[in-house]
N, C-alpha and C. Protein backbone atom coordinates (compact mmCIF):
# COMPACT_ATOMS: atom_id res chain seq x y z
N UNK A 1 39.52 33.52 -2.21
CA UNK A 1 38.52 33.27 -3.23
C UNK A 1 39.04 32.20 -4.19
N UNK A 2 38.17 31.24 -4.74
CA UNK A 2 38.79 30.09 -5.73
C UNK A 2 38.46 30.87 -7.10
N UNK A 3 39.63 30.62 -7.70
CA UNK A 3 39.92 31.25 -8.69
C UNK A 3 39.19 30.03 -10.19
N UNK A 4 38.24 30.05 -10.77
CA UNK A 4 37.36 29.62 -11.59
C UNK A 4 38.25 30.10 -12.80
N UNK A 5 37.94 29.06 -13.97
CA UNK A 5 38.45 29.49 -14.93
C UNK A 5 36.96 30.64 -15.98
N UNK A 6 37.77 31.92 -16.69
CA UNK A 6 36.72 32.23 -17.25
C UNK A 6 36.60 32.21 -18.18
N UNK A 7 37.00 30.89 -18.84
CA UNK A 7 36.60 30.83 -20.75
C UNK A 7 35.19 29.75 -20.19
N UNK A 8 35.18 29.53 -18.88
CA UNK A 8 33.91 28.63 -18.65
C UNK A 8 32.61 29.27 -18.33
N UNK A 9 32.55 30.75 -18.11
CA UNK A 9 31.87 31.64 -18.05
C UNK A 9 31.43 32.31 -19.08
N UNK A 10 30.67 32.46 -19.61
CA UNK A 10 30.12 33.43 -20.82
C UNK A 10 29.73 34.47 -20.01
N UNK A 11 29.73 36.05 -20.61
CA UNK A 11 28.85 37.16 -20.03
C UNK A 11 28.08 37.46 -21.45
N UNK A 12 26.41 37.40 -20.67
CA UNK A 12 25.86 37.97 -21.86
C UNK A 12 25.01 39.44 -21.76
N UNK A 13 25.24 40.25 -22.90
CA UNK A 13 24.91 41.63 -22.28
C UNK A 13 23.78 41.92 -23.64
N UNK A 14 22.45 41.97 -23.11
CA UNK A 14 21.32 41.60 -24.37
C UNK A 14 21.84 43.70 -24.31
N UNK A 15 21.49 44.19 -25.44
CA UNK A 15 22.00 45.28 -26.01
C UNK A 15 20.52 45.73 -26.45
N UNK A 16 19.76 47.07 -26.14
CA UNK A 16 18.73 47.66 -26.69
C UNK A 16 19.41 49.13 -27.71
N UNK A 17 20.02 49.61 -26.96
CA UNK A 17 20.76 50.51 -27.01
C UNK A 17 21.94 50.65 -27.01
N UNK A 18 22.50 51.93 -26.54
CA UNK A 18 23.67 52.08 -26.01
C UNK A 18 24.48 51.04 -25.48
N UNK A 19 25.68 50.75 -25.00
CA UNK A 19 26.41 50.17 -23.98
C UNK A 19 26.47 51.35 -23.22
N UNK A 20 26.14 51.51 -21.47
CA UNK A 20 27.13 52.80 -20.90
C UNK A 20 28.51 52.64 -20.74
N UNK A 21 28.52 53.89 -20.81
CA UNK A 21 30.55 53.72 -20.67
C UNK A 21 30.92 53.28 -19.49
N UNK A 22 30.59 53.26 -18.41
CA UNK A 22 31.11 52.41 -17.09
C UNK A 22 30.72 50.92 -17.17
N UNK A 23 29.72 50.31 -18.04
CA UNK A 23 29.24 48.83 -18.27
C UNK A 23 30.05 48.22 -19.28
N UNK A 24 30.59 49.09 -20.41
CA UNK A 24 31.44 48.94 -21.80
C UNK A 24 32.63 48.55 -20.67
N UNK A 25 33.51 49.69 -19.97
CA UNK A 25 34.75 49.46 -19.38
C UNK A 25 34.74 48.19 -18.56
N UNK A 26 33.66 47.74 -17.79
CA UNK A 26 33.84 46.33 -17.29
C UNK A 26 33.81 45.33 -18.18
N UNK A 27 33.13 45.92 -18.87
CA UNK A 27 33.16 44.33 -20.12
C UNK A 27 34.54 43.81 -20.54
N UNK A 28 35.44 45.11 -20.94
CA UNK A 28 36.46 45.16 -21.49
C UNK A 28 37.69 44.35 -20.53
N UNK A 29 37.41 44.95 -19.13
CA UNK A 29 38.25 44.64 -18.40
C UNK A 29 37.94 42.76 -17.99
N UNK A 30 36.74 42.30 -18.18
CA UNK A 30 36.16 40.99 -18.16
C UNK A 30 37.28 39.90 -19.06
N UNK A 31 37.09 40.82 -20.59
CA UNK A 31 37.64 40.27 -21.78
C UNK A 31 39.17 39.84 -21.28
N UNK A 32 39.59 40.97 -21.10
CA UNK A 32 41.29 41.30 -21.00
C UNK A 32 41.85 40.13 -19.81
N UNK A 33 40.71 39.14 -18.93
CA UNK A 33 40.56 38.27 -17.77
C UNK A 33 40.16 37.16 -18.75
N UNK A 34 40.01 37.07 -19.60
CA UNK A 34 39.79 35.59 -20.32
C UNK A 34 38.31 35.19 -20.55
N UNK A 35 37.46 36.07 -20.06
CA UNK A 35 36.12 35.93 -19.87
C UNK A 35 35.44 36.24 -21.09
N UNK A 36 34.65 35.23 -22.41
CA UNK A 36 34.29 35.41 -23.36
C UNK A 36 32.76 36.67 -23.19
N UNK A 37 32.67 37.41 -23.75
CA UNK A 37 31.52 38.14 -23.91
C UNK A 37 30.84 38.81 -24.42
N UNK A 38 29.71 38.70 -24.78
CA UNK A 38 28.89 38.58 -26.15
C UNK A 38 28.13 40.13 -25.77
N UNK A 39 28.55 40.83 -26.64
CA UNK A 39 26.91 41.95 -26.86
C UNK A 39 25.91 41.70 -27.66
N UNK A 40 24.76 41.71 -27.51
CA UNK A 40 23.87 41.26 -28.65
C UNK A 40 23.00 41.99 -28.59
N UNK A 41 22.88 42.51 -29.83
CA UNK A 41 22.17 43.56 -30.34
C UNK A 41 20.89 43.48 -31.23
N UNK A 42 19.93 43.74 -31.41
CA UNK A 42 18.59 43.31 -32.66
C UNK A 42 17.87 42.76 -31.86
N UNK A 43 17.14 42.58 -30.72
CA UNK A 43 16.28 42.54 -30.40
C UNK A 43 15.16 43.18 -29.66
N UNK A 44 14.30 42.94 -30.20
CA UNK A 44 12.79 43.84 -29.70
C UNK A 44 12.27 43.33 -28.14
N UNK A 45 12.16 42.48 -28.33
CA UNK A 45 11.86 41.23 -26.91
C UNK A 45 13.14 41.08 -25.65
N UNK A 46 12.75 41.84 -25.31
CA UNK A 46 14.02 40.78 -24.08
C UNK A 46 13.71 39.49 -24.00
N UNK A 47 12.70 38.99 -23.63
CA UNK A 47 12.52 37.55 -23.36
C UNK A 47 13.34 36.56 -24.75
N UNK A 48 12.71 37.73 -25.62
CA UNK A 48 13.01 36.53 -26.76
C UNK A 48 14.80 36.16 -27.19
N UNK A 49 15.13 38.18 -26.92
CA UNK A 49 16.79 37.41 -26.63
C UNK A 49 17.14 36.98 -25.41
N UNK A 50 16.58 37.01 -24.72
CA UNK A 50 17.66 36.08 -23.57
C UNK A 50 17.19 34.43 -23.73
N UNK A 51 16.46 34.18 -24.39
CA UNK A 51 15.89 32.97 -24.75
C UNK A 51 16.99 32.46 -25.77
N UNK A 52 17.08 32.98 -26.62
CA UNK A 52 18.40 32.62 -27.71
C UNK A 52 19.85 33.07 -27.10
N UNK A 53 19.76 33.87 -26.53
CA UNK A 53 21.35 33.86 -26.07
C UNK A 53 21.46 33.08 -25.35
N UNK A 54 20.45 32.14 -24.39
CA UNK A 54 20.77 31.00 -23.62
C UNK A 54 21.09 29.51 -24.15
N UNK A 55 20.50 29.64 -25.06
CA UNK A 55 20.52 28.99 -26.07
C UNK A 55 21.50 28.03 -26.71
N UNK A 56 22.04 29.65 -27.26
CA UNK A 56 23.30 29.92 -27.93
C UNK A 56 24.27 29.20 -27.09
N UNK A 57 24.57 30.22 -26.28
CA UNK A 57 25.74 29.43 -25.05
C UNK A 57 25.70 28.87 -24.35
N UNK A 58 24.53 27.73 -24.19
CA UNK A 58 24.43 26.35 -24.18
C UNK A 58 24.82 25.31 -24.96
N UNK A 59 24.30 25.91 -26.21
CA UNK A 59 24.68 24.99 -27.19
C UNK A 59 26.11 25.17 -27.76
N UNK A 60 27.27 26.32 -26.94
CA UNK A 60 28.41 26.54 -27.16
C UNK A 60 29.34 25.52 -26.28
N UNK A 61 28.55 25.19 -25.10
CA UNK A 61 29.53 24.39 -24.39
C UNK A 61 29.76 25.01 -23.09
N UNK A 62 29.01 26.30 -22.77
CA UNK A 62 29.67 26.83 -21.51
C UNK A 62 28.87 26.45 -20.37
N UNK A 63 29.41 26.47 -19.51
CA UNK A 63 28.71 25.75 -18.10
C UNK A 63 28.00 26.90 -17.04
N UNK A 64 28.20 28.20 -17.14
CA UNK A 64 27.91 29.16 -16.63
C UNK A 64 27.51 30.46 -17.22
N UNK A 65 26.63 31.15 -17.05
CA UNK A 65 25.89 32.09 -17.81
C UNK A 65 25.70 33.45 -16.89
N UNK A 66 26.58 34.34 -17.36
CA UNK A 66 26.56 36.02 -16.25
C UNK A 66 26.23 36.79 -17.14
N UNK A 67 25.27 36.94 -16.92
CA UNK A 67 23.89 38.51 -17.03
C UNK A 67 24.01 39.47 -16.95
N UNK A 68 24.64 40.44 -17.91
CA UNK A 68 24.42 42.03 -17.22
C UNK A 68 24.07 42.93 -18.75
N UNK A 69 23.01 43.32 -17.96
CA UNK A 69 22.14 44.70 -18.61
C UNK A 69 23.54 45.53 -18.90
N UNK A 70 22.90 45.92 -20.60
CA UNK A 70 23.98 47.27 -20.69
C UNK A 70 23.62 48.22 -20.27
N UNK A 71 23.31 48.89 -18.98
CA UNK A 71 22.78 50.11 -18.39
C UNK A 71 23.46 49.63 -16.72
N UNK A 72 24.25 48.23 -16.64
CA UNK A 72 24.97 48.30 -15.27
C UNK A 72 25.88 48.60 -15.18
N UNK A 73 26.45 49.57 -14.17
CA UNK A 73 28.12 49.37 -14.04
C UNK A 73 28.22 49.02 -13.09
N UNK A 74 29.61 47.98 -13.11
CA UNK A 74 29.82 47.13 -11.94
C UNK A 74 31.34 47.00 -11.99
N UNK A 75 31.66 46.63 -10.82
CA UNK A 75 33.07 46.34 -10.77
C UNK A 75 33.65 44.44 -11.09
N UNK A 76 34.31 44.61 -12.02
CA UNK A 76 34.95 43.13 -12.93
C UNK A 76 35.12 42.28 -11.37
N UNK A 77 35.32 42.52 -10.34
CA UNK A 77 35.50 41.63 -9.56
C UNK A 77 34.44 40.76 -8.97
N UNK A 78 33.28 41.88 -9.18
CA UNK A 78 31.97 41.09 -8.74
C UNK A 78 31.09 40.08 -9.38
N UNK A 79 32.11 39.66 -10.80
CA UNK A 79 31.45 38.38 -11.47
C UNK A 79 32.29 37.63 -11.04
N UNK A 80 33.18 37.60 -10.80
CA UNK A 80 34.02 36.57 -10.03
C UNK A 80 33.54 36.18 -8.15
N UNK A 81 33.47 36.87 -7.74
CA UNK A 81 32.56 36.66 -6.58
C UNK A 81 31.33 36.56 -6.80
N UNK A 82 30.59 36.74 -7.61
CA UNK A 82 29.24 35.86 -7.62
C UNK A 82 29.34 34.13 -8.07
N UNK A 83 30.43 34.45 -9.19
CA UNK A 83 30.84 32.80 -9.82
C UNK A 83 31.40 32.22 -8.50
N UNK A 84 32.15 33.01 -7.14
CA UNK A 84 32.84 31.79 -6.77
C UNK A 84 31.91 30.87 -4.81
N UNK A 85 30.95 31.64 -5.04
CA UNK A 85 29.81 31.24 -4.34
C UNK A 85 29.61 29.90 -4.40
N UNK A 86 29.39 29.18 -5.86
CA UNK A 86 29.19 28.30 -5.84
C UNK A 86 27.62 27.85 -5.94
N UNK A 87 26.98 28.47 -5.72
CA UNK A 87 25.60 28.14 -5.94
C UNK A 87 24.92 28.63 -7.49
N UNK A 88 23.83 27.59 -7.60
CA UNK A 88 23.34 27.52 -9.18
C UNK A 88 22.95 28.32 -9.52
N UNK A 89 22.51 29.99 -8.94
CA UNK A 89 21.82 31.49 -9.23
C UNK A 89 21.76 32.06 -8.16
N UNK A 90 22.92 33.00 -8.64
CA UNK A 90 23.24 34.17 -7.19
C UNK A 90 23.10 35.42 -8.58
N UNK A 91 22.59 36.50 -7.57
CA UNK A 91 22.52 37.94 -8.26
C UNK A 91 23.27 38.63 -7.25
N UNK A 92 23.31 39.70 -8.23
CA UNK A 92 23.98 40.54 -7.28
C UNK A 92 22.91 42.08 -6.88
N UNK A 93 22.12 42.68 -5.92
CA UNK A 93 21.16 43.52 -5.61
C UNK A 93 21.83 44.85 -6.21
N UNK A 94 20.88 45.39 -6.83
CA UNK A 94 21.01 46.66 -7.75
C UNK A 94 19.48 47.68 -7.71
N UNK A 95 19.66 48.87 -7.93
CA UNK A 95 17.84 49.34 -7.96
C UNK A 95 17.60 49.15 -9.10
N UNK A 96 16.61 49.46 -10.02
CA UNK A 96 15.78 49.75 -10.74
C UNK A 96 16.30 51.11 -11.38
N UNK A 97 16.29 51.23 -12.24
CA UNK A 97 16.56 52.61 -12.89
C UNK A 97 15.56 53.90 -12.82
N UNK A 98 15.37 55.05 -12.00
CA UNK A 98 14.70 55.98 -11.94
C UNK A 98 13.95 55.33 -10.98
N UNK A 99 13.77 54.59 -10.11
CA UNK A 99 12.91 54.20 -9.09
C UNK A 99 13.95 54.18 -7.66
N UNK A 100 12.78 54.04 -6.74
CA UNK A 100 13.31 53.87 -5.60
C UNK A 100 13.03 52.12 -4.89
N UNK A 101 13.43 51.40 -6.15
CA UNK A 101 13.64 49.90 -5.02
C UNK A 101 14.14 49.25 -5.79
N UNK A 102 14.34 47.95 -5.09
CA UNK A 102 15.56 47.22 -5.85
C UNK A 102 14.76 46.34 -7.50
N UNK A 103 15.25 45.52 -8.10
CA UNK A 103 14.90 44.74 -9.08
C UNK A 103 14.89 43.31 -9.31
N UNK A 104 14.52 43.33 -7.55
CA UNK A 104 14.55 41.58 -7.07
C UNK A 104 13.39 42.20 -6.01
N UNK A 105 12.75 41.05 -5.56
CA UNK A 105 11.56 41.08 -4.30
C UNK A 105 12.34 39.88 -3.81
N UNK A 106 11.92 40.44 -1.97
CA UNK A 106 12.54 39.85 -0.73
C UNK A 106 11.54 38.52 -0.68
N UNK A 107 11.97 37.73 -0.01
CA UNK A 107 11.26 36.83 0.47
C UNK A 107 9.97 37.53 1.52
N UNK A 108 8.75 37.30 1.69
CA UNK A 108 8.36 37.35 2.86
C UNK A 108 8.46 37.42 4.28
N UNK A 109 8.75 38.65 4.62
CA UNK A 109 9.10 38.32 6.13
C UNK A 109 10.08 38.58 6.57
N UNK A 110 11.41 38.80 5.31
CA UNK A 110 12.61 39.36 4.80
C UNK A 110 12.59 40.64 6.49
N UNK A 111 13.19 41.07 7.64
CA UNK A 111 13.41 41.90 8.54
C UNK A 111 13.84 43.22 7.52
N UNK A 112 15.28 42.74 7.29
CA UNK A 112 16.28 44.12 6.91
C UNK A 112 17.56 42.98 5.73
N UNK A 113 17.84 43.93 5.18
CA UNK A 113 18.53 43.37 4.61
C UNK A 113 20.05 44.69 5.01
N UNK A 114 21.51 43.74 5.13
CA UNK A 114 22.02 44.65 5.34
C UNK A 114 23.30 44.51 4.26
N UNK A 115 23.57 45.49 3.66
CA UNK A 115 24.68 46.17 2.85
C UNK A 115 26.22 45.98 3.40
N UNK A 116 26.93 46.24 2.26
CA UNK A 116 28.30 46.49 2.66
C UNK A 116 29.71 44.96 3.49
N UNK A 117 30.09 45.99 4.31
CA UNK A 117 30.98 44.77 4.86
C UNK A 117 30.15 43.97 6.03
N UNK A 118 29.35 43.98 5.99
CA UNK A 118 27.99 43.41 7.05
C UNK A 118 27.26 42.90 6.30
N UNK A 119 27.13 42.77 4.68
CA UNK A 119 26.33 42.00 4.22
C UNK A 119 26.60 40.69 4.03
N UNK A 120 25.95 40.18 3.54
CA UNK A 120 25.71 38.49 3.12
C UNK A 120 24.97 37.62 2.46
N UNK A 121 25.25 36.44 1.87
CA UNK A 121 24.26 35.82 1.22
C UNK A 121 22.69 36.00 1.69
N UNK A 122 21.85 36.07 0.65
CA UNK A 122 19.96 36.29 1.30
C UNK A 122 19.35 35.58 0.30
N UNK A 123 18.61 34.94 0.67
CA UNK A 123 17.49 34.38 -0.64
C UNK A 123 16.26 35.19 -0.38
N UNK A 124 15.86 35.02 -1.85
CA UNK A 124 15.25 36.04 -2.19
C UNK A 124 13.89 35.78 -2.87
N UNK A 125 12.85 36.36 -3.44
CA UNK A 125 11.59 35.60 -3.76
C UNK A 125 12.08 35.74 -5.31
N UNK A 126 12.85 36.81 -6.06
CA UNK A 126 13.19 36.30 -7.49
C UNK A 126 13.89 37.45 -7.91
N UNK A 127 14.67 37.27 -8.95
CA UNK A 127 15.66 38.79 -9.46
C UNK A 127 15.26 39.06 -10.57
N UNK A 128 15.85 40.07 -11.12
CA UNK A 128 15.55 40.63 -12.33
C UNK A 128 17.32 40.14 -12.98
N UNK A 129 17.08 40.15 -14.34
CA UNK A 129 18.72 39.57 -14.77
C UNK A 129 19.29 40.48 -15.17
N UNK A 130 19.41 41.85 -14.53
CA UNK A 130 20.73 42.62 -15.24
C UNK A 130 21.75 42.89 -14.36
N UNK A 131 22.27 41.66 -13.79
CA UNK A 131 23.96 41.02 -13.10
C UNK A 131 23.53 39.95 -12.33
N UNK A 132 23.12 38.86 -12.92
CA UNK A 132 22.66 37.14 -12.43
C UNK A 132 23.66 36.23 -12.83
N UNK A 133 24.24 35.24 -12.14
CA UNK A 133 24.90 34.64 -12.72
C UNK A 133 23.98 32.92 -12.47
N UNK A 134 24.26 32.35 -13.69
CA UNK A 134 22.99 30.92 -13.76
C UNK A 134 24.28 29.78 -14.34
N UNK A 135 24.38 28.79 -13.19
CA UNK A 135 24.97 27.70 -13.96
C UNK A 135 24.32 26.96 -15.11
N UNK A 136 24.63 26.06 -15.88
CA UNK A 136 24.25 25.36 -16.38
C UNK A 136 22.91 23.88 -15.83
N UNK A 137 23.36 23.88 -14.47
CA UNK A 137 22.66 23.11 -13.94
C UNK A 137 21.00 23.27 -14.01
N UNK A 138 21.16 24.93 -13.39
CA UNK A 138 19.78 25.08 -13.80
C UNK A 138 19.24 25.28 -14.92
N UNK A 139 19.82 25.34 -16.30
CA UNK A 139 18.57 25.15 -17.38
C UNK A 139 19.01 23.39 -17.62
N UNK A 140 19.69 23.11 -17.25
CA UNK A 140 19.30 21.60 -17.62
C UNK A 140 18.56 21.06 -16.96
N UNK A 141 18.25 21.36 -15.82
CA UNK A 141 16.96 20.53 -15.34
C UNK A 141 15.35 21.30 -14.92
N UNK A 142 15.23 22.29 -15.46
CA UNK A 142 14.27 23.38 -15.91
C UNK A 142 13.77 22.95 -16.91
N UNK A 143 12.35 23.15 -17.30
CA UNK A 143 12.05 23.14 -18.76
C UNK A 143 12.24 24.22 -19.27
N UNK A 144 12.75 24.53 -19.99
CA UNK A 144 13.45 25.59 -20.84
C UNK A 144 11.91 26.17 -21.85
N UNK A 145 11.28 27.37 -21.82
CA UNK A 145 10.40 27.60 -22.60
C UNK A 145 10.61 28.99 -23.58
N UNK A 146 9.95 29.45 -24.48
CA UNK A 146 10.20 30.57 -25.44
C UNK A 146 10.05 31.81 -24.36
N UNK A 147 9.40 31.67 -23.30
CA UNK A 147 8.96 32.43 -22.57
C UNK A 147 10.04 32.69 -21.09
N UNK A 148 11.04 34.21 -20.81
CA UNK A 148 11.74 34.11 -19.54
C UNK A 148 10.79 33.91 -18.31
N UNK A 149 9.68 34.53 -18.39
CA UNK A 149 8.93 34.37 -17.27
C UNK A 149 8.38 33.00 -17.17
N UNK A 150 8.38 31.74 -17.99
CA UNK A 150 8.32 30.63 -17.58
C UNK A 150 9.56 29.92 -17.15
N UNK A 151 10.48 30.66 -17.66
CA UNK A 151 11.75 29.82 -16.91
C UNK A 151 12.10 30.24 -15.27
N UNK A 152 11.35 31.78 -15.16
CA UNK A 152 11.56 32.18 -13.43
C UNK A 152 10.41 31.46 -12.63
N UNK A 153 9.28 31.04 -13.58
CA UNK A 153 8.50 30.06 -12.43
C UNK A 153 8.91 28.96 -12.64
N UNK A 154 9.51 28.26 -13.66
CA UNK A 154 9.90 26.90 -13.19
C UNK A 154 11.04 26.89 -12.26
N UNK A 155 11.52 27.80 -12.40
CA UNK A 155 13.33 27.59 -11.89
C UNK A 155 12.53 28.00 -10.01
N UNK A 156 11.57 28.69 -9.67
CA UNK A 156 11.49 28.99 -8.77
C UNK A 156 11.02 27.36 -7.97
N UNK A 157 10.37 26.35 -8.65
CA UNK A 157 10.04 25.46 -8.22
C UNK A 157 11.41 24.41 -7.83
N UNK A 158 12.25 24.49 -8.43
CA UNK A 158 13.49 23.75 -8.24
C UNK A 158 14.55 24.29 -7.49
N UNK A 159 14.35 25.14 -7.65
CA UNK A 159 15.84 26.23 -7.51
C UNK A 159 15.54 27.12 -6.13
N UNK A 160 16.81 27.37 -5.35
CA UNK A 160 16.41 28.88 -4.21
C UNK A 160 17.28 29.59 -5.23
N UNK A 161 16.68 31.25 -5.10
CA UNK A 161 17.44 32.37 -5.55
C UNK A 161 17.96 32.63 -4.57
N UNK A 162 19.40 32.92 -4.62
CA UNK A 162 20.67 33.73 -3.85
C UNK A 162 20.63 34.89 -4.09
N UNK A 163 20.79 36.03 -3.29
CA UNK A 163 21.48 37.66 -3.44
C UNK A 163 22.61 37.80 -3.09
N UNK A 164 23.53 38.56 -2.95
CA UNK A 164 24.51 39.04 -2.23
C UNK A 164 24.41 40.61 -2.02
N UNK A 165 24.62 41.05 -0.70
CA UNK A 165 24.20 42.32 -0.35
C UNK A 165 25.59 42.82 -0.01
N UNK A 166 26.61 41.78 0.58
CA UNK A 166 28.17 42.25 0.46
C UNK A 166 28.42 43.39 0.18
N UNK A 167 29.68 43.82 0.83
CA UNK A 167 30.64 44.85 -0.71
C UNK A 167 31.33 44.16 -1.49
N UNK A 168 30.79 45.09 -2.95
CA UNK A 168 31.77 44.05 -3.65
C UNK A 168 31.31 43.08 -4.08
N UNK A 169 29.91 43.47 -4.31
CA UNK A 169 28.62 41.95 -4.35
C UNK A 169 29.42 41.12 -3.67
């Protein structure tokens, strides 16, 4: 795996609530890796904070932007394997909370998707952002609007969405 530096990575974790304690412990363990990361707390809107936290750490200088809902737990290794993909928006597949399906839709036509040490990169028709990682590339050449759901239809016009179904995202 190429080892990326992570003061070039921001993680941003928009905050309604709680942190869970298995999402808190990755964060921590992120930090303790050099990886700057922001909780942000006070907002009513998701759209409207992830609109300013993009913002924000754009206008900080960072070149890469990793997404995670405080309600994920994940293992610290899997932002590093999504960062070292290399492509401009890879997620990593997760369900939905209290539901039975994921929080991304398949492409059309999508067969099977398969898990684990048999999985692999999949594009996808679009994700939900709680563990996305977004270079910089794509909001610079996106029109950037107040609105997230205008940035997932523009970005869908420019951009393919990546999954990883891997272990280990």
């Amino acid at each position: 795996m190429i080892r990326l530096d992570p003061a070039r990575c921001v993680v941003l974790v928009p905050v309604g609530g709680a942190i869970e304690p298995g999402c808190d412990d990755a964060l921590k363990a992120l930090e303790t890796r050099g990886y700057p990361v922001r909780r942000v707390r006070g907002y009513s809107a998701i759209d409207a904070a992830r609109c300013q936290m993009a913002t924000d750490a754009l206008g900080d200088g960072f070149d890469e932007l990793m997404w995670i809902d405080s309600d994920v737990v994940f293992d610290p290794n899997d932002v590093e394997k999504l960062r070292s993909h290399g492509r401009p928006m890879t997620c990593g597949l997760y369900p939905k909370k209290g539901q039975r399906q994921f929080s991304n839709s398949f492409l059309p036509g999508t067969p099977h998707v398969r898990f684990g040490v048999h999985g692999s990169l999949i594009d996808i028709l679009y994700c939900g952002f709680g563990f996305t990682h977004v270079r910089r590339e794509v909001y610079d050449t996106s029109a950037i609007a107040a609105s997230a759901n205008h940035l997932f239809r523009t970005f869908h016009r420019r951009w393919q969405v990546t999954a990883t179904a891997s272990r280990g995202t």
